[in-house]
Protein backbone atom coordinates (compact mmCIF):
# COMPACT_ATOMS: atom_id res chain seq x y z
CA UNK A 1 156.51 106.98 226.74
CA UNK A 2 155.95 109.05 229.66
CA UNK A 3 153.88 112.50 228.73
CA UNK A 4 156.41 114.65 229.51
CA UNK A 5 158.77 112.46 226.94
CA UNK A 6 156.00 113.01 224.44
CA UNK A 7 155.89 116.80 224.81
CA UNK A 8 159.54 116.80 224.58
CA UNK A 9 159.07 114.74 221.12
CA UNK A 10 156.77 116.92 219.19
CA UNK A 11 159.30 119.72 220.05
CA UNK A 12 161.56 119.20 216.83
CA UNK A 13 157.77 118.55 214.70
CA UNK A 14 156.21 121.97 215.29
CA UNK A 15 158.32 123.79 213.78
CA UNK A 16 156.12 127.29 214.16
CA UNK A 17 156.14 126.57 218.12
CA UNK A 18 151.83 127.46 217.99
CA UNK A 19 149.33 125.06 218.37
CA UNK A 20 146.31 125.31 216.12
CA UNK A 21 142.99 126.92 218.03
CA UNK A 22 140.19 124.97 219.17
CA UNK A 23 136.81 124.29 217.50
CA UNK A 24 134.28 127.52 217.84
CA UNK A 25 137.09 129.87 218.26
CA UNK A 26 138.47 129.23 214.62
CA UNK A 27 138.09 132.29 212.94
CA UNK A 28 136.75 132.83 209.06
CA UNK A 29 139.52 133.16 206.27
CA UNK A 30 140.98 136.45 206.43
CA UNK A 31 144.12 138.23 205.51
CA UNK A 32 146.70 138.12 207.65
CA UNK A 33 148.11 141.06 209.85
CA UNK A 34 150.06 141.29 212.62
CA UNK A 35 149.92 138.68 215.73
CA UNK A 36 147.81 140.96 217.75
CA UNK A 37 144.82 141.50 215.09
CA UNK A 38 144.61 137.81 213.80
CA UNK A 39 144.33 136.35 217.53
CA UNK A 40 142.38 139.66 219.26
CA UNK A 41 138.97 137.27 218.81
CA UNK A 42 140.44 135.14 221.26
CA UNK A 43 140.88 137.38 224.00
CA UNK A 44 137.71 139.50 223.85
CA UNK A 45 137.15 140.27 219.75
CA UNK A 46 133.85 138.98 218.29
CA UNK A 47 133.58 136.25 215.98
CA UNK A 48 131.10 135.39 213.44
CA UNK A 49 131.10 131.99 214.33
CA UNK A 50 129.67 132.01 217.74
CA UNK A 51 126.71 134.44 219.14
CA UNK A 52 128.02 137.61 221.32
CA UNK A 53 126.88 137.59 225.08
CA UNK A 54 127.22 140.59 227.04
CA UNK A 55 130.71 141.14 228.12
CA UNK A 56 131.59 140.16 231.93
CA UNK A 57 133.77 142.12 233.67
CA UNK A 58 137.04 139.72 234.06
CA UNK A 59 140.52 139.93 233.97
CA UNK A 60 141.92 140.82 230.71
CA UNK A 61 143.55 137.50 228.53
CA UNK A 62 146.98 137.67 228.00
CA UNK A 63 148.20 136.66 224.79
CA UNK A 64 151.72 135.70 224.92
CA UNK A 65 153.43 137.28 222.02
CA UNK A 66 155.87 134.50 221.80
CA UNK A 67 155.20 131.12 223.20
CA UNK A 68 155.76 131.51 227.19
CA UNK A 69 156.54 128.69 229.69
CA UNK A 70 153.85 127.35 231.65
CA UNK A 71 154.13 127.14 235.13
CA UNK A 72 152.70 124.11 235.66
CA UNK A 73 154.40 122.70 231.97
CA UNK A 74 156.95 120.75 234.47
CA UNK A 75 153.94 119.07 236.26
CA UNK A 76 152.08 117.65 233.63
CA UNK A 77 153.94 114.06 234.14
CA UNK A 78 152.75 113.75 237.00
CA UNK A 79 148.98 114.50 236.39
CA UNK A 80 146.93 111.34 236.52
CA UNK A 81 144.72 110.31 233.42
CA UNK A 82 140.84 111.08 234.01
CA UNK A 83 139.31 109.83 231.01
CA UNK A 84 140.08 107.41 228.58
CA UNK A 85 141.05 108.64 224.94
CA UNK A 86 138.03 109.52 222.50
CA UNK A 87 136.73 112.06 219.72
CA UNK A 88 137.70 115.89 221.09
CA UNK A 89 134.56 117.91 221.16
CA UNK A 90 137.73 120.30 220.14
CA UNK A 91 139.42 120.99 216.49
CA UNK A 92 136.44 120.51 214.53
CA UNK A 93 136.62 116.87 216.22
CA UNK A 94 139.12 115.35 214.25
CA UNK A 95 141.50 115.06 217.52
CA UNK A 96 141.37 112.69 219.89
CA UNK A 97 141.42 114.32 223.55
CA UNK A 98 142.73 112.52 226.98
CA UNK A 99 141.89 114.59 230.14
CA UNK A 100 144.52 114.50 232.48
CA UNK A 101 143.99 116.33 236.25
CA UNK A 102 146.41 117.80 239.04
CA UNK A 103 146.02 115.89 242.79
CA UNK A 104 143.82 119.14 243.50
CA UNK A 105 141.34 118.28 240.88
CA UNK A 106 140.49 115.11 241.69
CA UNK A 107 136.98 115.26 242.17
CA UNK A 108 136.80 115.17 238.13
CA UNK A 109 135.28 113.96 236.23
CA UNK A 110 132.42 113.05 239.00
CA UNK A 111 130.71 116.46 239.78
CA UNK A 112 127.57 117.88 240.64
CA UNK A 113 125.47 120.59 240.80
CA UNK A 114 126.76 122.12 244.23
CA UNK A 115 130.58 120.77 243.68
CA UNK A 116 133.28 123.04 242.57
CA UNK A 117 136.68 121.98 242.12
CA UNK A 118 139.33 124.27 244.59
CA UNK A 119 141.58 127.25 243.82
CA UNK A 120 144.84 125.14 242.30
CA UNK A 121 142.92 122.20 240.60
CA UNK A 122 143.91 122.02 236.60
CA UNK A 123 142.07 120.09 233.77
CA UNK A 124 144.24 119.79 230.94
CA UNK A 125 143.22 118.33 227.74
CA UNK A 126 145.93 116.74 225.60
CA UNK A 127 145.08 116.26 221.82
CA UNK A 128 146.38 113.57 219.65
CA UNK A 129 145.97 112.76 215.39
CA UNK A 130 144.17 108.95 215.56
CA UNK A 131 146.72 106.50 216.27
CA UNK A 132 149.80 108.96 217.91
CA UNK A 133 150.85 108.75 221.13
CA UNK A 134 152.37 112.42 220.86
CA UNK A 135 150.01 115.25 221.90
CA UNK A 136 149.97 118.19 219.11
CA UNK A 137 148.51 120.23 221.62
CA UNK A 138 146.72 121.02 224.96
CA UNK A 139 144.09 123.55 226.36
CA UNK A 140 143.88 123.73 230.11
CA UNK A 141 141.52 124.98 232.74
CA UNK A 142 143.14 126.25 236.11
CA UNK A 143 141.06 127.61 238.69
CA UNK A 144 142.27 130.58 240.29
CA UNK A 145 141.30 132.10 243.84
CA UNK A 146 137.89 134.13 244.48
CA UNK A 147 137.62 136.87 242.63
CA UNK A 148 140.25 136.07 239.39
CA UNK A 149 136.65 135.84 237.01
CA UNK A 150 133.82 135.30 238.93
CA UNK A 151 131.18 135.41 236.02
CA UNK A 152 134.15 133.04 234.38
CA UNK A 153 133.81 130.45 237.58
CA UNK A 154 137.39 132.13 238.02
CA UNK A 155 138.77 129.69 235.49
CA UNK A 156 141.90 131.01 233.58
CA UNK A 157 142.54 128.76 230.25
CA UNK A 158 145.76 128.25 228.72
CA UNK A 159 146.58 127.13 225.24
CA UNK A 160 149.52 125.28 225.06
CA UNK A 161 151.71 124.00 222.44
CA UNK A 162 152.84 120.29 223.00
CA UNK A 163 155.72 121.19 224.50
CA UNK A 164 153.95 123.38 227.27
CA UNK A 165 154.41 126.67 225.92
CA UNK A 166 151.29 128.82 226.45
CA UNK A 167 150.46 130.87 223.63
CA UNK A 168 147.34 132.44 224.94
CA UNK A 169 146.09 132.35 228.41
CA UNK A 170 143.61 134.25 230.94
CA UNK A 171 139.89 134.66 230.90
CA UNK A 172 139.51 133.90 226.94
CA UNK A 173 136.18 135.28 225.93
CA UNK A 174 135.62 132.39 223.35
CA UNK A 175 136.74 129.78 225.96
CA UNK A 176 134.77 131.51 228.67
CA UNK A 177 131.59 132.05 225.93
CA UNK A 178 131.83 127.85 225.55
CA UNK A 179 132.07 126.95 228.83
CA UNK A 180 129.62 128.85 230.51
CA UNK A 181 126.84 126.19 229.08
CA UNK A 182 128.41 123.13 230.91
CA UNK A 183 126.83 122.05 233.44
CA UNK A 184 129.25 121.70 236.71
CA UNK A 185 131.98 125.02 237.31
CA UNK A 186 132.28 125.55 233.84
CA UNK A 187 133.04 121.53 232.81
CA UNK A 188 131.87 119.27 230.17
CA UNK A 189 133.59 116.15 231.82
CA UNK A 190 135.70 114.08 229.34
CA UNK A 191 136.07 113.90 225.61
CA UNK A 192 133.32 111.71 223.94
């Protein structure tokens, strides 16, 4: 099944059209108010969960009210695999993760100290319960031109729901607070 046909798939399974949030970003048990105040620790609220850094000045996140297409959503069949499938350092690590790349990014997984991946390139990590071949959901990395985040590597992430729906994207503080301790532009490499 080709990955588009899988996104496709899980439409008619996620019935809420979200995808759940990755692993150091879930908040604690609270009450639940409106959209705005239960995902604001995304975007730029605190959490308890991780330590606060001093805020960098960056672009605000958007948080899509309502699932939004994603540009590059149409694309994603044609992004080549760049790791096999393992463990997700993601969703408490109960996922397993696949890390599929644009043509721009292909210098991934293989990068060094002095090697940045371009303006355009996108890392998208699809998640799957052990066994599926369906994604339940994706984050994604896309670096944007000079200037977008610079203390950020001027990364924007995206979560997406498996059908490519974004449901929060921009310079997510909690993505942003993760990522900033890998060791090449803001990358791990691959799920292991």
């Amino acid at each position: 099944m080709s990955l588009a046909s899988a996104v496709v798939a899980t439409e008619a399974r996620s019935p809420s059209g979200w995808a759940p949030l990755p692993l150091g970003c879930a908040p604690p048990p609270r009450p639940r108010g409106d959209a705005a105040e239960t995902t604001a620790w995304i975007e730029g609220g605190s959490s308890p969960i991780a330590e606060p850094r001093a805020p960098a000045a960056s672009p605000a996140a958007s948080p899509a009210p309502e699932p939004a297409a994603w540009e590059l959503a149409p694309q994603l069949a044609s992004f080549k695999s760049a790791t096999g499938r393992a463990r997700s350092q993601h969703f408490t690590g109960e996922l397993e993760g696949e890390v599929r790349i644009n043509a721009a990014a292909t210098p991934y997984p293989v990068l060094g100290p002095a090697r940045v991946l371009p303006p355009g390139a996108a890392v998208v990590e699809l998640h799957y319960p052990a066994g599926s071949t369906e994604p339940v959901t994706l984050l994604a990395m896309v670096k944007r031109p000079a200037g977008y985040d610079p203390d950020g590597g001027d990364w924007e992430y995206v979560i997406l729901t498996a059908q490519g729906t974004s449901t929060h994207r921009g310079a997510l503080t909690l993505c942003k607070r993760c990522h900033a301790d890998a060791p090449h532009d803001h990358l791990f490499g691959g799920p292991r």
